[in-house]
N, C-alpha and C. Protein backbone atom coordinates (compact mmCIF):
# COMPACT_ATOMS: atom_id res chain seq x y z
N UNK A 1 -155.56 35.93 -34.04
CA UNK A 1 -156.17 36.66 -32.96
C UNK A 1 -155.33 37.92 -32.77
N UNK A 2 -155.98 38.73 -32.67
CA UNK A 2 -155.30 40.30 -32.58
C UNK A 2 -155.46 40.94 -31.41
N UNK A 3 -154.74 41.65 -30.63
CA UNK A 3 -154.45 42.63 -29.81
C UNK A 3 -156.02 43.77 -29.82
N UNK A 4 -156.50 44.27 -29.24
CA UNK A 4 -157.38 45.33 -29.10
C UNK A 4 -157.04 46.69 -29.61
N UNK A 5 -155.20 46.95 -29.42
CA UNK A 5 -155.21 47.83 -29.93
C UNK A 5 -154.79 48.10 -31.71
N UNK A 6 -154.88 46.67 -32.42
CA UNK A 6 -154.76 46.87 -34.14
C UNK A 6 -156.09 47.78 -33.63
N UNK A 7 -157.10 47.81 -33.36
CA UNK A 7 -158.30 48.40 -33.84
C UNK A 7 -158.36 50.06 -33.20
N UNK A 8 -157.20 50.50 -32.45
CA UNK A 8 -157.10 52.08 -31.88
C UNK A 8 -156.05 52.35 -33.70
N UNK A 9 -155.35 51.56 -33.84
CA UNK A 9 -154.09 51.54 -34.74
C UNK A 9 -154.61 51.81 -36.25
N UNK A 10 -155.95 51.23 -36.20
CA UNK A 10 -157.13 51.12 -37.62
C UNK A 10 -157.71 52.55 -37.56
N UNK A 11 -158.13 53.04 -36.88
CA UNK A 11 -159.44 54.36 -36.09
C UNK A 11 -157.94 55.07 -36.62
N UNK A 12 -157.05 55.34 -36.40
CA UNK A 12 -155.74 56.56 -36.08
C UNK A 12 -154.99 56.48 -37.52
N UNK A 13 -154.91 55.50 -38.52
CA UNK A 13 -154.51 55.42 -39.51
C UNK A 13 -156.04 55.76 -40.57
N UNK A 14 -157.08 55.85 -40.34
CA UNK A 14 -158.14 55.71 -40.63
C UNK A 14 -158.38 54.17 -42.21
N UNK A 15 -157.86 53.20 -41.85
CA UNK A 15 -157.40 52.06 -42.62
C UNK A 15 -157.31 51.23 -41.90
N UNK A 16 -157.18 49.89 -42.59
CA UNK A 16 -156.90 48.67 -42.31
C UNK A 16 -155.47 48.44 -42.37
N UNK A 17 -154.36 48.58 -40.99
CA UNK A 17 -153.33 48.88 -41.24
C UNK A 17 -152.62 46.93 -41.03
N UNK A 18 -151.12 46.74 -40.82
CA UNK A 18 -151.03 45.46 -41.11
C UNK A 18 -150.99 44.77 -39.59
N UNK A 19 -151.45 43.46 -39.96
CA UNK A 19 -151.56 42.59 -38.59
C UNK A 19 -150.85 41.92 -37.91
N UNK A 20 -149.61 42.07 -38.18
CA UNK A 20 -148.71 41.12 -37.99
C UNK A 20 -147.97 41.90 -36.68
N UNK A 21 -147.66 43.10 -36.42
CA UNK A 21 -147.37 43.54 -35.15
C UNK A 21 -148.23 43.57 -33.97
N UNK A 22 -149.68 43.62 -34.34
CA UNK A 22 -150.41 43.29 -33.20
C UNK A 22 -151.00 41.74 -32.82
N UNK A 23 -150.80 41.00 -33.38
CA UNK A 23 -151.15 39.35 -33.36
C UNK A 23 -150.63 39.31 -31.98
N UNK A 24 -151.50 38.47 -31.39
CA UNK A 24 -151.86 37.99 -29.64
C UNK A 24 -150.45 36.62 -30.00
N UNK A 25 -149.42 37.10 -29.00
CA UNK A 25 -148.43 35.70 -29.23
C UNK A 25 -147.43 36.60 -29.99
N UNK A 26 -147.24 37.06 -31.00
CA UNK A 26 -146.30 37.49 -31.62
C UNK A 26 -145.24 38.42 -31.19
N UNK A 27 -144.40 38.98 -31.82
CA UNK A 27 -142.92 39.46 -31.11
C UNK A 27 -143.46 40.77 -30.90
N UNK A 28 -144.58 41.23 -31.53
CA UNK A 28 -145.04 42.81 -31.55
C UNK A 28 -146.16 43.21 -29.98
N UNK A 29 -146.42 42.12 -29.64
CA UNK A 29 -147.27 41.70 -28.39
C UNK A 29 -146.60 41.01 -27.46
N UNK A 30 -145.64 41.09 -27.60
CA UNK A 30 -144.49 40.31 -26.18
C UNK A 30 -144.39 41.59 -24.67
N UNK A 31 -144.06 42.87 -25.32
CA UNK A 31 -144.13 43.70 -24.29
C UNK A 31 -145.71 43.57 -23.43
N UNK A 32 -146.67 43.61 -24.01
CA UNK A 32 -148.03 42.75 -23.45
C UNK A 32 -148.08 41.78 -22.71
N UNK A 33 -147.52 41.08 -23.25
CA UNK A 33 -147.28 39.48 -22.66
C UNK A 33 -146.89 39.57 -20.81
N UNK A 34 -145.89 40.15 -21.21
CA UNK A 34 -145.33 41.09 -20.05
C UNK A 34 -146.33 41.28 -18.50
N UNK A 35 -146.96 42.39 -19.15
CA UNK A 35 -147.86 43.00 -18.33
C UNK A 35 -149.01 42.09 -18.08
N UNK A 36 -149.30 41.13 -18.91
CA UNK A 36 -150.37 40.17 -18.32
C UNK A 36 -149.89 39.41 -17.17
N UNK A 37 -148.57 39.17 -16.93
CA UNK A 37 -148.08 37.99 -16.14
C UNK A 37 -148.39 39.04 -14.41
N UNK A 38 -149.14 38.24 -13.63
CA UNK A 38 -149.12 38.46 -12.45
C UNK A 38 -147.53 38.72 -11.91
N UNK A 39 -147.55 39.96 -10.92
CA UNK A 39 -146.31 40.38 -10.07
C UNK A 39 -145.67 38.97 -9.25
N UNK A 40 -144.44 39.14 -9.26
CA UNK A 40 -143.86 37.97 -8.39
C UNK A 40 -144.12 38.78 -7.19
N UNK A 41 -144.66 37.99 -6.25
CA UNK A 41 -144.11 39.00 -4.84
C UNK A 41 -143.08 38.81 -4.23
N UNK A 42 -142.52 39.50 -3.79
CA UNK A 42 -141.36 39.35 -2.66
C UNK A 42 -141.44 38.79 -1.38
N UNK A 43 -143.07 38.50 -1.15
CA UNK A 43 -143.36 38.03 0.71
C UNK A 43 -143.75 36.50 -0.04
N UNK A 44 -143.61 36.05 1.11
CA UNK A 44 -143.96 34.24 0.77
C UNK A 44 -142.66 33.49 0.68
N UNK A 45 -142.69 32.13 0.69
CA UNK A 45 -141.55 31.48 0.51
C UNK A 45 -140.90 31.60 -1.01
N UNK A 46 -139.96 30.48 -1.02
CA UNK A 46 -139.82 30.31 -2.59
C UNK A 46 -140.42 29.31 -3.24
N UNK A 47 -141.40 28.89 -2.57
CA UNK A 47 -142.18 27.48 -3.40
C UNK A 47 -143.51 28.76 -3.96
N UNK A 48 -143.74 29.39 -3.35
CA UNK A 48 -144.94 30.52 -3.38
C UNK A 48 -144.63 31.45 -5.02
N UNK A 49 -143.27 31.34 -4.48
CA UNK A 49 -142.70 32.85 -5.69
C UNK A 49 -142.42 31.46 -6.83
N UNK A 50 -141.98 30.45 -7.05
CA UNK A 50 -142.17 29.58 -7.93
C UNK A 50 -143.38 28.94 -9.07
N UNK A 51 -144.23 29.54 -7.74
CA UNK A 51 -145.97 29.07 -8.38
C UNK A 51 -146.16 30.05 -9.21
N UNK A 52 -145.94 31.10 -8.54
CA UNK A 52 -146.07 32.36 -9.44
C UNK A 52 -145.65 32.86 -10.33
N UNK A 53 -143.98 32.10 -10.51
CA UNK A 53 -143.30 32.14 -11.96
C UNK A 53 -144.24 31.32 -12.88
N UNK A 54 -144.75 29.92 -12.29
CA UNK A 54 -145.18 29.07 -13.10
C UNK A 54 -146.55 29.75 -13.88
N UNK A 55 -147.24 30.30 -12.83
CA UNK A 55 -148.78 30.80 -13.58
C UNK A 55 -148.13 32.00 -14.57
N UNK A 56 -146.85 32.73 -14.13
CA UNK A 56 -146.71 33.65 -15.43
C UNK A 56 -146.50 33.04 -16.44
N UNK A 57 -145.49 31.94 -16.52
CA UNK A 57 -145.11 31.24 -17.76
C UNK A 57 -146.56 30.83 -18.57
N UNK A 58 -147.45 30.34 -17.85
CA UNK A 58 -148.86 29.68 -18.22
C UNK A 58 -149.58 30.56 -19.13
N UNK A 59 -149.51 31.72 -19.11
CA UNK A 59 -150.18 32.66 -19.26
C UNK A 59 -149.58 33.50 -20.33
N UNK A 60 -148.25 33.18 -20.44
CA UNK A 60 -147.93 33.58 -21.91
C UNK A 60 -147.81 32.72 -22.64
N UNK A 61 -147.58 31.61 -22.03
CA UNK A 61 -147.79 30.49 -23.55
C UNK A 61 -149.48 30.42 -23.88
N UNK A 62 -149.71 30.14 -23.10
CA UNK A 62 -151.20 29.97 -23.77
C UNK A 62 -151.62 31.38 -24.43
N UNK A 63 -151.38 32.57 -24.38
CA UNK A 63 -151.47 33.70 -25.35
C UNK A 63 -150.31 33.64 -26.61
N UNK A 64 -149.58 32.50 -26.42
CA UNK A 64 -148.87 32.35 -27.92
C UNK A 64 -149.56 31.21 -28.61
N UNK A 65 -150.43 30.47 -28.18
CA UNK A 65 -150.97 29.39 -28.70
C UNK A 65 -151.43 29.45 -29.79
N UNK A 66 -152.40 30.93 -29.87
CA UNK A 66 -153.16 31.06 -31.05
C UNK A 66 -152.28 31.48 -32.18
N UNK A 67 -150.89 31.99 -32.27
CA UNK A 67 -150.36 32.25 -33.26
C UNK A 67 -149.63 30.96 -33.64
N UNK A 68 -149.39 30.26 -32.84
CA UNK A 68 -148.57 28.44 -33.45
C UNK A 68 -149.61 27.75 -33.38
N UNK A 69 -150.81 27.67 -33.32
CA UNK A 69 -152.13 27.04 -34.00
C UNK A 69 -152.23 27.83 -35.59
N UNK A 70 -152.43 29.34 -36.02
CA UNK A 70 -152.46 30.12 -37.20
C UNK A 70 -150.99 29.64 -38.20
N UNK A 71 -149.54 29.51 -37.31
CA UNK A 71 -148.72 29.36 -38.12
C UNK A 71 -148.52 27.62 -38.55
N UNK A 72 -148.98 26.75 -37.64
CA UNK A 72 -148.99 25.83 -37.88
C UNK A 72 -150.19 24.96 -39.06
N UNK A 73 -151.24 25.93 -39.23
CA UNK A 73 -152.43 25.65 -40.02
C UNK A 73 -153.19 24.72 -39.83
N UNK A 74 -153.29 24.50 -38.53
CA UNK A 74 -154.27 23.70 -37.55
C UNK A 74 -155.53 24.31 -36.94
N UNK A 75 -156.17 24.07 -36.35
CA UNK A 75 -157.38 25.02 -35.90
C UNK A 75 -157.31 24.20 -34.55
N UNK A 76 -157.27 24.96 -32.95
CA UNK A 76 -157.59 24.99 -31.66
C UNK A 76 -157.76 23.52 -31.14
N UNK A 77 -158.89 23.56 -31.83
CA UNK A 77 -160.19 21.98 -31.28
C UNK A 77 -160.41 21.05 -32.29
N UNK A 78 -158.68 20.43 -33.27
CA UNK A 78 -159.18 20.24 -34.21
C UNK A 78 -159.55 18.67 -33.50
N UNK A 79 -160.44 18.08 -34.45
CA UNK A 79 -160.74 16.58 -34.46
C UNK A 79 -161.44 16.23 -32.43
N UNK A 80 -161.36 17.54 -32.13
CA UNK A 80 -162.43 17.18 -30.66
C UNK A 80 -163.86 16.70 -31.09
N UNK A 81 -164.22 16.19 -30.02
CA UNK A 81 -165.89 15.83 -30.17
C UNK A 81 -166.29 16.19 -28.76
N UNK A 82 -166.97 17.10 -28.46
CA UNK A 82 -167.24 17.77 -27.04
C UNK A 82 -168.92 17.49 -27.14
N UNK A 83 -169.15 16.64 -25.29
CA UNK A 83 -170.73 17.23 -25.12
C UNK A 83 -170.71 18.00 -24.15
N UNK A 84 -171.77 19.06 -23.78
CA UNK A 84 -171.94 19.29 -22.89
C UNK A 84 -172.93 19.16 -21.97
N UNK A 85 -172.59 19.06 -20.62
CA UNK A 85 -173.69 18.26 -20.23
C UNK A 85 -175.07 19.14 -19.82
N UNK A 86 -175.42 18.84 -18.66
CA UNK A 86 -176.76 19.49 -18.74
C UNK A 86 -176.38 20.58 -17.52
N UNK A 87 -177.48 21.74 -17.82
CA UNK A 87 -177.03 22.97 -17.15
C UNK A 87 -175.96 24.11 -17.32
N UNK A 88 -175.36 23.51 -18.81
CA UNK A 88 -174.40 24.25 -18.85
C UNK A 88 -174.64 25.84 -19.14
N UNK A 89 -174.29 26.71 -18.62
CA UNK A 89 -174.57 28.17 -18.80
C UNK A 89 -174.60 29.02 -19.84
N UNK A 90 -173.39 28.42 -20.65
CA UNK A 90 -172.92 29.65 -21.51
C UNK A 90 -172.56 28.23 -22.79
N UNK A 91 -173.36 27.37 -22.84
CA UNK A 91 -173.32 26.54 -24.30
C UNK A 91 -173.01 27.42 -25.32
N UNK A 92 -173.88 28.13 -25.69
CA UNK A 92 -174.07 28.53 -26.89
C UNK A 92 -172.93 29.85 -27.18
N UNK A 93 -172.12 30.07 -26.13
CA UNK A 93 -170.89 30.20 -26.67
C UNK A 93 -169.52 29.46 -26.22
N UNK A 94 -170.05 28.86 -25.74
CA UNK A 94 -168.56 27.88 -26.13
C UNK A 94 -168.96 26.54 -27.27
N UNK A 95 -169.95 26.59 -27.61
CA UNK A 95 -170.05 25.80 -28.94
C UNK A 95 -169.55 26.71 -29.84
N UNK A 96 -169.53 27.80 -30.16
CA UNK A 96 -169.11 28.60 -30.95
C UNK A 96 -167.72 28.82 -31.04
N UNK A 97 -166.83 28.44 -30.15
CA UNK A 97 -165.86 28.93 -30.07
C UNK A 97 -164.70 27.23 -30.61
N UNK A 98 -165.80 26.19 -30.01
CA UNK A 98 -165.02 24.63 -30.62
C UNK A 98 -165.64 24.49 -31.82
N UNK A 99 -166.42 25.01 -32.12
CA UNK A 99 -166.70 24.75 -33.72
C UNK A 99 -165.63 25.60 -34.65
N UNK A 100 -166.01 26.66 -34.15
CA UNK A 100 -164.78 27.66 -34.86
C UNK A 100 -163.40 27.36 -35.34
N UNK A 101 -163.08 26.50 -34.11
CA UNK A 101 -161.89 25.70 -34.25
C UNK A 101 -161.48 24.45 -34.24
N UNK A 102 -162.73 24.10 -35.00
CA UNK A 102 -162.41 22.40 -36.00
C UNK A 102 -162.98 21.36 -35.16
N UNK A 103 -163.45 21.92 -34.27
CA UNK A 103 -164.56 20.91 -33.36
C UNK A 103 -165.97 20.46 -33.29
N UNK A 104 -166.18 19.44 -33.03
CA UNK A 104 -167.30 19.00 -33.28
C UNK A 104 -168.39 19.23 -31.76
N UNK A 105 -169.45 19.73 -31.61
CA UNK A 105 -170.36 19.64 -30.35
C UNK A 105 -171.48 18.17 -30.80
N UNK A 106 -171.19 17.40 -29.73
CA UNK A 106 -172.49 16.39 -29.27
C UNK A 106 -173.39 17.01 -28.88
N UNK A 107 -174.97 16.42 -29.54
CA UNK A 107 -175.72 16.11 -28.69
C UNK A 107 -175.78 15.50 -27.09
N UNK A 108 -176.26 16.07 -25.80
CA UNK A 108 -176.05 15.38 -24.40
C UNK A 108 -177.78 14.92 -24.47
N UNK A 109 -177.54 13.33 -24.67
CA UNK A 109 -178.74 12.77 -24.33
C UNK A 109 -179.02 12.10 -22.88
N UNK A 110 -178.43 12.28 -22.12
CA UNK A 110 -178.31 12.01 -20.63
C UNK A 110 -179.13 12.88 -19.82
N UNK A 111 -179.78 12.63 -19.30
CA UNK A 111 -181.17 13.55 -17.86
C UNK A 111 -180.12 13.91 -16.69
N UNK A 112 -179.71 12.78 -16.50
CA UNK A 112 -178.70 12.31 -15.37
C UNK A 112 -177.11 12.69 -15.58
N UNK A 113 -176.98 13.97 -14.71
CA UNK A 113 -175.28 14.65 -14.80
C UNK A 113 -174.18 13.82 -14.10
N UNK A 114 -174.73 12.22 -12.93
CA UNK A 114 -173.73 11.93 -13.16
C UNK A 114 -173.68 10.68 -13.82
N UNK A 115 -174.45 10.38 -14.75
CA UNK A 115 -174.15 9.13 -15.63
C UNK A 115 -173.39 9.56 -16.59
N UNK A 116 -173.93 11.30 -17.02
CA UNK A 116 -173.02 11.42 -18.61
C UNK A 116 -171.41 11.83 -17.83
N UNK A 117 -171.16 11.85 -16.42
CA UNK A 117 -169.93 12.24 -16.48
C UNK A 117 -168.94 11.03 -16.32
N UNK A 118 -169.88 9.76 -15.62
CA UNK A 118 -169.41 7.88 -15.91
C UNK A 118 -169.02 7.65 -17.27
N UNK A 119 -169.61 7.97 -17.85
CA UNK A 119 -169.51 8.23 -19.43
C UNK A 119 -168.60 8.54 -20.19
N UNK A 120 -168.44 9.44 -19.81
CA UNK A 120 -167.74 10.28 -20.32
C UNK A 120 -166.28 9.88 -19.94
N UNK A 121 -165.90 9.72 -18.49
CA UNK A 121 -164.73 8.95 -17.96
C UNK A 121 -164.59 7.46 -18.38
N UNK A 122 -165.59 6.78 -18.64
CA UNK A 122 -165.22 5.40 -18.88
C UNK A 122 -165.01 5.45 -20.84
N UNK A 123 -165.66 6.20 -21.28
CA UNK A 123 -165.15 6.66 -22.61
C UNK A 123 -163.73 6.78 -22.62
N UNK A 124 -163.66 7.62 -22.41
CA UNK A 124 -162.03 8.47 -22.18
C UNK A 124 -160.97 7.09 -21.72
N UNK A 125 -161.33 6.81 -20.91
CA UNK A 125 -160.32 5.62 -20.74
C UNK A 125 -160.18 4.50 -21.59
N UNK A 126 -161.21 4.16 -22.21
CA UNK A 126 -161.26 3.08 -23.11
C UNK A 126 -160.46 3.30 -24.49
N UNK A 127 -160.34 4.91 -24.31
CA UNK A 127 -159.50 5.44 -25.72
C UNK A 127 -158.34 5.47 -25.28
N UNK A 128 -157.71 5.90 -24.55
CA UNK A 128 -156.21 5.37 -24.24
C UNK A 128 -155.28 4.77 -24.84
């Protein structure tokens, strides 16, 4: 997964220049990393300014994920089996996005949203 700006970096070199400084996670995208992390504030307690360390930390690991998923040679969603249930909005891209990454989408044969979510929990537990 790449940075937005390999593709200002492509347009200005007029080429396919190399990917490895703009990769999302990598040491060339850390100053990024940076700027994604929400401001600590200074008002609030310190349990407040703690939360807020925590959601920064959150937020750069999970933007390094995709490069130790690529370096590890695993894919995202590998060996998932996802349904979704009914009503869901935007299926047809988030099937795209767990398939992409080694996942499998169910069929949801359920009418009833909260039987497939009984289901789905009493599944889940039985795998344990």
């Amino acid at each position: 997964m790449l940075h937005k700006s390999y593709l200002d970096a492509c347009a200005r070199e007029s080429r396919w220049v190399d990917e490895t400084p703009y990769e999302w996670g990598g040491p060339g995208t850390e100053p990024l990393l940076m700027q994604l992390s929400p401001a600590i504030s200074t008002r609030g307690g310190p349990q407040q300014q703690q939360q807020q360390k925590q959601q920064a930390a959150q937020i750069r690991d999970l933007a390094r994920s995709a490069r130790r998923w690529r370096l590890a040679g695993g894919h995202a969603f590998q060996n998932w089996r996802v349904i979704f249930g009914p009503g869901c909005d935007k299926e047809t891209s988030f099937r795209r996005v767990i398939e992409s990454g080694g996942g499998q989408v169910r069929a949801c044969l359920f009418v009833y949203p909260s039987l497939t979510v009984w289901l789905f929990l009493h599944i889940y537990a039985l795998s344990l």
